[in-house]
C-alpha atoms as a PDB file:
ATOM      1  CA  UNK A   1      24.921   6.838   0.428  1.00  0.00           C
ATOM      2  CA  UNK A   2      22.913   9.343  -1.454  1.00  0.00           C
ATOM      3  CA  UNK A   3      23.621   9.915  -5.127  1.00  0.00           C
ATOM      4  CA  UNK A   4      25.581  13.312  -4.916  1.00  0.00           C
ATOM      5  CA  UNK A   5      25.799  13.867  -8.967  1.00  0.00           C
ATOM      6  CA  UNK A   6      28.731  11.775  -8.944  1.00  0.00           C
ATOM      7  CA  UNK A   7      27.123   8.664 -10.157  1.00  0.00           C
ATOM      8  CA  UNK A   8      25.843   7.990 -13.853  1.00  0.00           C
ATOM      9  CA  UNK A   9      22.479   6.438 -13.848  1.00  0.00           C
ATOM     10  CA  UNK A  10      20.513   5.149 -16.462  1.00  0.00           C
ATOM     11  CA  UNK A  11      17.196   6.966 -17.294  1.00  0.00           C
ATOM     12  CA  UNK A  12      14.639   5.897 -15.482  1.00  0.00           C
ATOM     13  CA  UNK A  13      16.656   4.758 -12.575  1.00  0.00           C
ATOM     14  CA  UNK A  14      15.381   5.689  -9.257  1.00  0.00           C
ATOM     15  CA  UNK A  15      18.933   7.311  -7.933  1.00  0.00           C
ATOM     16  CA  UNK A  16      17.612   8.155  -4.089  1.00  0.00           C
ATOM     17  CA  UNK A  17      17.253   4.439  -3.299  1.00  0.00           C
ATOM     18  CA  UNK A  18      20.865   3.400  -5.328  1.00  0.00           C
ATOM     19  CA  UNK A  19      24.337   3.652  -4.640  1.00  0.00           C
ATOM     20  CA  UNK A  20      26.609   4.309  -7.897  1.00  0.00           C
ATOM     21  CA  UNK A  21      27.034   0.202  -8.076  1.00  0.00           C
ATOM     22  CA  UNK A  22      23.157   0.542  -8.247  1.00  0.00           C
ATOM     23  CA  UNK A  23      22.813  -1.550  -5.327  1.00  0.00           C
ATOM     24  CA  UNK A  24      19.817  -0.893  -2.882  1.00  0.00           C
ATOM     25  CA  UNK A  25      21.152   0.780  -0.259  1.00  0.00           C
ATOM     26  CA  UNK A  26      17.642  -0.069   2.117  1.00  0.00           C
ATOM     27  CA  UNK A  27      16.151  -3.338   1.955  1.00  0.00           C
ATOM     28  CA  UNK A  28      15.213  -5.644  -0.157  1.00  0.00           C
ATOM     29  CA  UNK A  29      11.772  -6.971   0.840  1.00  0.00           C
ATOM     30  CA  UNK A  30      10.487 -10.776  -0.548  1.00  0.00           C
ATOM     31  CA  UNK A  31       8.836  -9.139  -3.468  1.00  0.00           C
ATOM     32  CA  UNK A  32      12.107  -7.907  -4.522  1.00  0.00           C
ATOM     33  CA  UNK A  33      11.637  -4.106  -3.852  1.00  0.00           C
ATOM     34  CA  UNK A  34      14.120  -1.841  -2.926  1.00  0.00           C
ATOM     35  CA  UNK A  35      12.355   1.090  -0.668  1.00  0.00           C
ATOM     36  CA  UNK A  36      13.358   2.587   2.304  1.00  0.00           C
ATOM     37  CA  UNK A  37       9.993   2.984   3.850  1.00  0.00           C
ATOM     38  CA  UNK A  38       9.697  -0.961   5.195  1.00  0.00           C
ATOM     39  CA  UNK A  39       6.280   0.060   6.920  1.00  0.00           C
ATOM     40  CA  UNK A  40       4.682  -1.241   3.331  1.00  0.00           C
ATOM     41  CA  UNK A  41       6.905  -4.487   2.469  1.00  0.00           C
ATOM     42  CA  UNK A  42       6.019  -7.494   1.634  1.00  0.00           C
ATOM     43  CA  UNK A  43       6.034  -9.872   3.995  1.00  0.00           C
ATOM     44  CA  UNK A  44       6.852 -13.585   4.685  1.00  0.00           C
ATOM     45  CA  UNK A  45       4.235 -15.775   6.414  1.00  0.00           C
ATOM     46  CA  UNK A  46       4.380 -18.634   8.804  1.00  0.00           C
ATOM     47  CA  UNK A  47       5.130 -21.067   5.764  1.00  0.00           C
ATOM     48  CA  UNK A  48       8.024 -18.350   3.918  1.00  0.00           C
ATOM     49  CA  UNK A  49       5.559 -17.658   1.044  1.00  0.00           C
ATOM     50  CA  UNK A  50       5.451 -13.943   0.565  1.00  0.00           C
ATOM     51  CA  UNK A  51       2.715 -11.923   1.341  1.00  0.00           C
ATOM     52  CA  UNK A  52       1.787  -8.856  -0.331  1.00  0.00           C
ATOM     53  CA  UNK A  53      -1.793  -6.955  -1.079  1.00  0.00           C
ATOM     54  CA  UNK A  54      -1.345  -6.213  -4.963  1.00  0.00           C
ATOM     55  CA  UNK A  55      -0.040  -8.006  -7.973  1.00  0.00           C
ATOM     56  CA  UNK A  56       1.006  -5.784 -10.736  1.00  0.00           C
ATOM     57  CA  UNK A  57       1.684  -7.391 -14.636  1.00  0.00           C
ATOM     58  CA  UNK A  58       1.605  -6.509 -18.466  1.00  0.00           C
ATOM     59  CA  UNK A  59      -1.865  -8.273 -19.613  1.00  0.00           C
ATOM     60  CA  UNK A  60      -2.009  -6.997 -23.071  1.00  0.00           C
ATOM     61  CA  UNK A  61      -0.436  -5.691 -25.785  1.00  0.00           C
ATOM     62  CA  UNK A  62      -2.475  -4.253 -29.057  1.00  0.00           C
ATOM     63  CA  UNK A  63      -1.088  -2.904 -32.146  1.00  0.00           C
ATOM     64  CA  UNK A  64      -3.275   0.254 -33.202  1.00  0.00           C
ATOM     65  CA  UNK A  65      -1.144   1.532 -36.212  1.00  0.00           C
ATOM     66  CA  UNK A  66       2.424   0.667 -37.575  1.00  0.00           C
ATOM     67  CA  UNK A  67       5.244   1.000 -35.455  1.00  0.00           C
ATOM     68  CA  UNK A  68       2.698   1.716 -32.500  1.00  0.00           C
ATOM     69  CA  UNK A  69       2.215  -0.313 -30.318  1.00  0.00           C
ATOM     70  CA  UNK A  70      -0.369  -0.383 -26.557  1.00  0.00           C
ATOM     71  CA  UNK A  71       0.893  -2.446 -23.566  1.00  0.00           C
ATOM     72  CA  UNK A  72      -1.885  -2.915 -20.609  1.00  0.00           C
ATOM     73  CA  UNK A  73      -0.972  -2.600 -17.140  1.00  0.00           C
ATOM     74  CA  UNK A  74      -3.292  -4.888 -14.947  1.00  0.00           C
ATOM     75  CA  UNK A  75      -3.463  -5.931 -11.386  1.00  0.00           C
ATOM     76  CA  UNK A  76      -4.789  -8.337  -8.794  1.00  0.00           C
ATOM     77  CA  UNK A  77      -5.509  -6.643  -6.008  1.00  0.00           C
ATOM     78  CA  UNK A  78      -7.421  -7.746  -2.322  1.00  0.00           C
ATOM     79  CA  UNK A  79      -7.687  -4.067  -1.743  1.00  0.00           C
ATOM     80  CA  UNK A  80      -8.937  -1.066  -2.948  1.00  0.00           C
ATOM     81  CA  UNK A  81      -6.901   1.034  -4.689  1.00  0.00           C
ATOM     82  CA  UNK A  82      -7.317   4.719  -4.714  1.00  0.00           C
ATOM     83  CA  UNK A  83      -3.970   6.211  -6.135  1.00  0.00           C
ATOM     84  CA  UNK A  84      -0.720   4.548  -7.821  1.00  0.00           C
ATOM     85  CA  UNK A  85       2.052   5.570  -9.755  1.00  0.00           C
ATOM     86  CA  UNK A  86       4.651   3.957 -12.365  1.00  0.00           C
ATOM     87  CA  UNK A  87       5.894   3.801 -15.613  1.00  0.00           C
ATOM     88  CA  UNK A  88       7.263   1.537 -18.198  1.00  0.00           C
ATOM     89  CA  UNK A  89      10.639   0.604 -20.265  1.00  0.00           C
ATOM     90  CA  UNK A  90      11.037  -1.489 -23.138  1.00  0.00           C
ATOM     91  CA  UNK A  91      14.280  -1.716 -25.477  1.00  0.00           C
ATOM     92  CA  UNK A  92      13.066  -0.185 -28.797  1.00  0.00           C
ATOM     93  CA  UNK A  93      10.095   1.347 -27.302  1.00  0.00           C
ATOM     94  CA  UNK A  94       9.330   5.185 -26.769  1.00  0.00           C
ATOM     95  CA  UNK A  95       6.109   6.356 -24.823  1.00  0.00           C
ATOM     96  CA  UNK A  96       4.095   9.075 -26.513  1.00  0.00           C
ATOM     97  CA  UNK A  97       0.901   9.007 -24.380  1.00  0.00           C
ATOM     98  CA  UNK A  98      -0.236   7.121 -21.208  1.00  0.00           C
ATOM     99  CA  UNK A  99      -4.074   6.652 -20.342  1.00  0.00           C
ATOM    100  CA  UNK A 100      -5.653   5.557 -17.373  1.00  0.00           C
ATOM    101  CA  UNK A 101      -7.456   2.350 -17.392  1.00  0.00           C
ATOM    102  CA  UNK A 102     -11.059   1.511 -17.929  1.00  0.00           C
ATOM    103  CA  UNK A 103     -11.243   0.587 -14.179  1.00  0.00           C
ATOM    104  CA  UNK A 104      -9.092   3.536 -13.031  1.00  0.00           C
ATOM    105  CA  UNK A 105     -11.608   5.772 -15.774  1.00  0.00           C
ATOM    106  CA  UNK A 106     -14.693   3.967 -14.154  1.00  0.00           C
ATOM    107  CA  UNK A 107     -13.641   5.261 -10.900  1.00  0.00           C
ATOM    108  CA  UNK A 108     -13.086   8.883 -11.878  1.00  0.00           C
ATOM    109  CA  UNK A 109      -9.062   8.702 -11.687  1.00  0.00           C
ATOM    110  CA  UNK A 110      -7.264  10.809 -13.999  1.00  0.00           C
ATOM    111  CA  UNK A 111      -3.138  10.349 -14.979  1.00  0.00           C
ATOM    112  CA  UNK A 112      -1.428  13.901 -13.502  1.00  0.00           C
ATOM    113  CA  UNK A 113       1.825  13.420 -14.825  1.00  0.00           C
ATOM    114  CA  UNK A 114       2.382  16.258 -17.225  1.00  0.00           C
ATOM    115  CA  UNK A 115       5.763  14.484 -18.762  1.00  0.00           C
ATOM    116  CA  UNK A 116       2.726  12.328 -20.430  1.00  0.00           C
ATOM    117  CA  UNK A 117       5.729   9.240 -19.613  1.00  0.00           C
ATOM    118  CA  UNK A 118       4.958   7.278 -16.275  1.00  0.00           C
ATOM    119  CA  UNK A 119       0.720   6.666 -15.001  1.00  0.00           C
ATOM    120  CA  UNK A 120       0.159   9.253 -11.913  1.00  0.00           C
ATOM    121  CA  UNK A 121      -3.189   8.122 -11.444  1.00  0.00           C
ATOM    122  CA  UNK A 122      -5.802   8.643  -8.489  1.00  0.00           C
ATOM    123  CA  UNK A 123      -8.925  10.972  -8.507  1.00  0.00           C
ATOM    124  CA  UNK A 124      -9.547  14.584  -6.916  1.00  0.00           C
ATOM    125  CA  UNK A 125     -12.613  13.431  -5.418  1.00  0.00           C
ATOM    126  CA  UNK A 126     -10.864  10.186  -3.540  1.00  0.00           C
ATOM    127  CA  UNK A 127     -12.729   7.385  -5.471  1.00  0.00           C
ATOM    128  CA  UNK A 128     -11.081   4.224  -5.398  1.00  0.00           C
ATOM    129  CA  UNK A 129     -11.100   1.125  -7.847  1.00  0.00           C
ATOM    130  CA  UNK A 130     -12.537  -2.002  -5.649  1.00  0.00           C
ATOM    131  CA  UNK A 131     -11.110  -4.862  -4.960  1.00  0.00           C
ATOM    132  CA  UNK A 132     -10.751  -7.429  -7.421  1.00  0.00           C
ATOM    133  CA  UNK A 133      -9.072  -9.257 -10.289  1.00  0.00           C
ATOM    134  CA  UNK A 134      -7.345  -8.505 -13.621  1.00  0.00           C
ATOM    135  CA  UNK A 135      -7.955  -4.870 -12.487  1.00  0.00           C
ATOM    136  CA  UNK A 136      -7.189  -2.653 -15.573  1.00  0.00           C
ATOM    137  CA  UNK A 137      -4.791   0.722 -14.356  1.00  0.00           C
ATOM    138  CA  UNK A 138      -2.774   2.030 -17.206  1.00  0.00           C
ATOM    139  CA  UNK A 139      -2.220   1.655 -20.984  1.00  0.00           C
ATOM    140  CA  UNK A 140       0.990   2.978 -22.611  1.00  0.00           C
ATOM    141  CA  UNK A 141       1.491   3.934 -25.761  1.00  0.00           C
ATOM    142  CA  UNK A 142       4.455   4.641 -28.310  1.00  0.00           C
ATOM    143  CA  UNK A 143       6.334   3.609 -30.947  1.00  0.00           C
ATOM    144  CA  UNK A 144       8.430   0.761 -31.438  1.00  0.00           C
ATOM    145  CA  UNK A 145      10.955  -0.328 -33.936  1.00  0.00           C
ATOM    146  CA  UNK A 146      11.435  -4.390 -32.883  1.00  0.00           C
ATOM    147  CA  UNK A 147       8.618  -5.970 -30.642  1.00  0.00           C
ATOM    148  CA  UNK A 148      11.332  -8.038 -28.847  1.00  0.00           C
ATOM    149  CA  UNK A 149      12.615  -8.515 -24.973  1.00  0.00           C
ATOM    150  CA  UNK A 150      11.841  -7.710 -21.353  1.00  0.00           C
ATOM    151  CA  UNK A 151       8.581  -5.117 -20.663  1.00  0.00           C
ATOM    152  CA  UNK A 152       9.122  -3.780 -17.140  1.00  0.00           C
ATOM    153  CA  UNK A 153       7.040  -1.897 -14.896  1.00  0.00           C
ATOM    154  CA  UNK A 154       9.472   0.894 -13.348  1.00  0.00           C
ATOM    155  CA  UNK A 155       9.582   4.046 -10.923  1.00  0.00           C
ATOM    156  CA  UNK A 156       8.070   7.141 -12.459  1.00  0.00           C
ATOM    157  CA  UNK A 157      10.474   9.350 -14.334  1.00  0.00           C
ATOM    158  CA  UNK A 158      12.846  11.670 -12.256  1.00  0.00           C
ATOM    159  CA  UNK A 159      15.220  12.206 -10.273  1.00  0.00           C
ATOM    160  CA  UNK A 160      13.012  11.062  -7.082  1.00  0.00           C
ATOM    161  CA  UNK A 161      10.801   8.145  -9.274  1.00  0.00           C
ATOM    162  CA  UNK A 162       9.093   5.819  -7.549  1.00  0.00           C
ATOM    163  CA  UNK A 163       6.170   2.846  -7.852  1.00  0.00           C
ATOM    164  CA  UNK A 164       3.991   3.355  -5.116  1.00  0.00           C
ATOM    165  CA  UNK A 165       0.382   2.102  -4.927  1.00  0.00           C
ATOM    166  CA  UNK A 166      -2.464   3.907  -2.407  1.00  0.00           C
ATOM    167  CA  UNK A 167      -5.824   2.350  -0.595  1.00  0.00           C
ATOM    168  CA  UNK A 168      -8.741   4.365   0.081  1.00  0.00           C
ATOM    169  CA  UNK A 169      -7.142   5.232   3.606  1.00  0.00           C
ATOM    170  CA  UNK A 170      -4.685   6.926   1.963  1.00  0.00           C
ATOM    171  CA  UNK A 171      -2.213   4.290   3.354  1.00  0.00           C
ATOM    172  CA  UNK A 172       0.263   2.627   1.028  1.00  0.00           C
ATOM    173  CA  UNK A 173      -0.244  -0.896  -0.260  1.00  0.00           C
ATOM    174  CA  UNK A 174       2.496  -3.625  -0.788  1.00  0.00           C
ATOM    175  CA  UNK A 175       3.160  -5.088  -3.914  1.00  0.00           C
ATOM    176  CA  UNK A 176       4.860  -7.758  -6.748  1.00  0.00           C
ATOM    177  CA  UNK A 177       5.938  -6.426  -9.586  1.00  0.00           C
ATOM    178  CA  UNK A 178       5.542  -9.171 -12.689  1.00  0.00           C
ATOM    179  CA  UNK A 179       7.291  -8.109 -16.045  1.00  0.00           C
ATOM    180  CA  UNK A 180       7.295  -9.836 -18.932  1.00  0.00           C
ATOM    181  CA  UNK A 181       9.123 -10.879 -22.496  1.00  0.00           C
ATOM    182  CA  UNK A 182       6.825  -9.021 -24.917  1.00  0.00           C
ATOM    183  CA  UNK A 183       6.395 -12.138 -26.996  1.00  0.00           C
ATOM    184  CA  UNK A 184       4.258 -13.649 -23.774  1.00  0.00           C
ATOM    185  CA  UNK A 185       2.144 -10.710 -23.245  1.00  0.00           C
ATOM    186  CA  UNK A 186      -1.515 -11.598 -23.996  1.00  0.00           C
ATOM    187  CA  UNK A 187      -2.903  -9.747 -27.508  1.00  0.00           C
ATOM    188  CA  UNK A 188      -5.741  -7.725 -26.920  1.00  0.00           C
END
C-alpha cells in the first residue's frame, strides 16, 4: 500500500516505502534496509554474515561556534563511489548548511540539493571517490540546543527521500547504515 495522504508521517520519513503503521511494505534486506529495488541488497554469504559493498557512520563531530555544532559522515567502502545521497536527524538539532567532504571535494563532487538539508553529492564530470577507508562524504551543520541521543543517517528530505549510494558504472551500491549516540561520536 502506497501512502495516499491518509497517513501522518513524521518529517523525514520516506512515505513511498511505508505503510501508515510505518512498516516496510518491500523487504527488509540483512543490513536492515527497507527498499523495493532488491537488485542492490545486502546479501548473506555461505556462513550468514552479511555482505554489503559500503559502510556508512558518523566519525566526527566538531563544535565551530556556540550552539553549532559539525557531524562527519564517513564511509568504508571496497568500491568506488561516484554519486550518493542522504541526510541526517538528531533530536535538538537543525541543519543550516551541508558540505561535501574533503574526499567527495577532492574528486570534484558538488552537494545539488537546493533545500541545503540532505548531501546530493556526485560530480557533472563523473569522477568518482576510490576505494578505500574512513572515506570522508558529507559534513552537516546546524544548531543545537542539547548535544544528547541517537545521530542517524536518513533518506533525503521529501516526499520520495531516499539513501542511495552510486559506483562509477552508474550502478547502485549496497550498504550498512551505522548511527550513533552523539556522546560516542569521535571529536574532530
Amino acid at each position: 500500500m502506497i501512502d495516499d495522504g491518509s497517513c501522518t508521517f513524521p518529517d523525514n520519513y520516506p512515505d513511498n516505502l511505508f505503510n501508515c503503521e510505518q512498516e516496510c511494505i518491500y523487504s527488509i534486506d540483512c543490513c536492515n534496509n527497507c527498499d523495493e529495488n532488491e537488485s542492490h541488497n545486502c546479501t548473506l554469504d555461505a556462513n550468514q554474515n552479511c555482505v554489503y559493498d559500503l559502510e556508512v557512520f558518523l566519525c566526527g563531530v566538531s563544535y565551530p561556534s556556540n550552539n553549532q555544532v559539525e557531524f562527519k559522515v564517513c564511509s568504508n567502502s571496497n568500491t568506488s563511489i561516484s554519486g550518493y545521497q542522504f541526510s541526517l536527524d538528531a533530536m535538538n538539532f537543525d541543519i543550516i548548511e551541508v558540505m561535501p567532504g574533503n574526499d567527495a571535494i577532492q574528486a570534484g563532487m558538488e552537494n545539488f540539493d537546493s533545500s541545503n538539508q540532505s548531501a546530493v553529492i556526485f560530480s557533472y564530470s563523473g569522477n568518482s571517490i576510490p576505494t578505500s577507508s574512513y572515506i570522508t562524504l558529507a559534513t552537516f551543520r546546524g544548531n543545537y540546543t542539547d548535544a544528547n541521543g541517537l545521530v542517524k543517517i536518513i533518506p533525503t528530505h521529501g516526499q520520495n527521500g531516499s539513501i542511495a549510494f552510486a559506483n562509477s558504472n552508474a550502478e547502485e551500491l549496497s550498504f550498512l547504515i551505522t548511527n550513533a549516540e552523539w556522546s560516542e561520536i569521535p571529536n574532530d
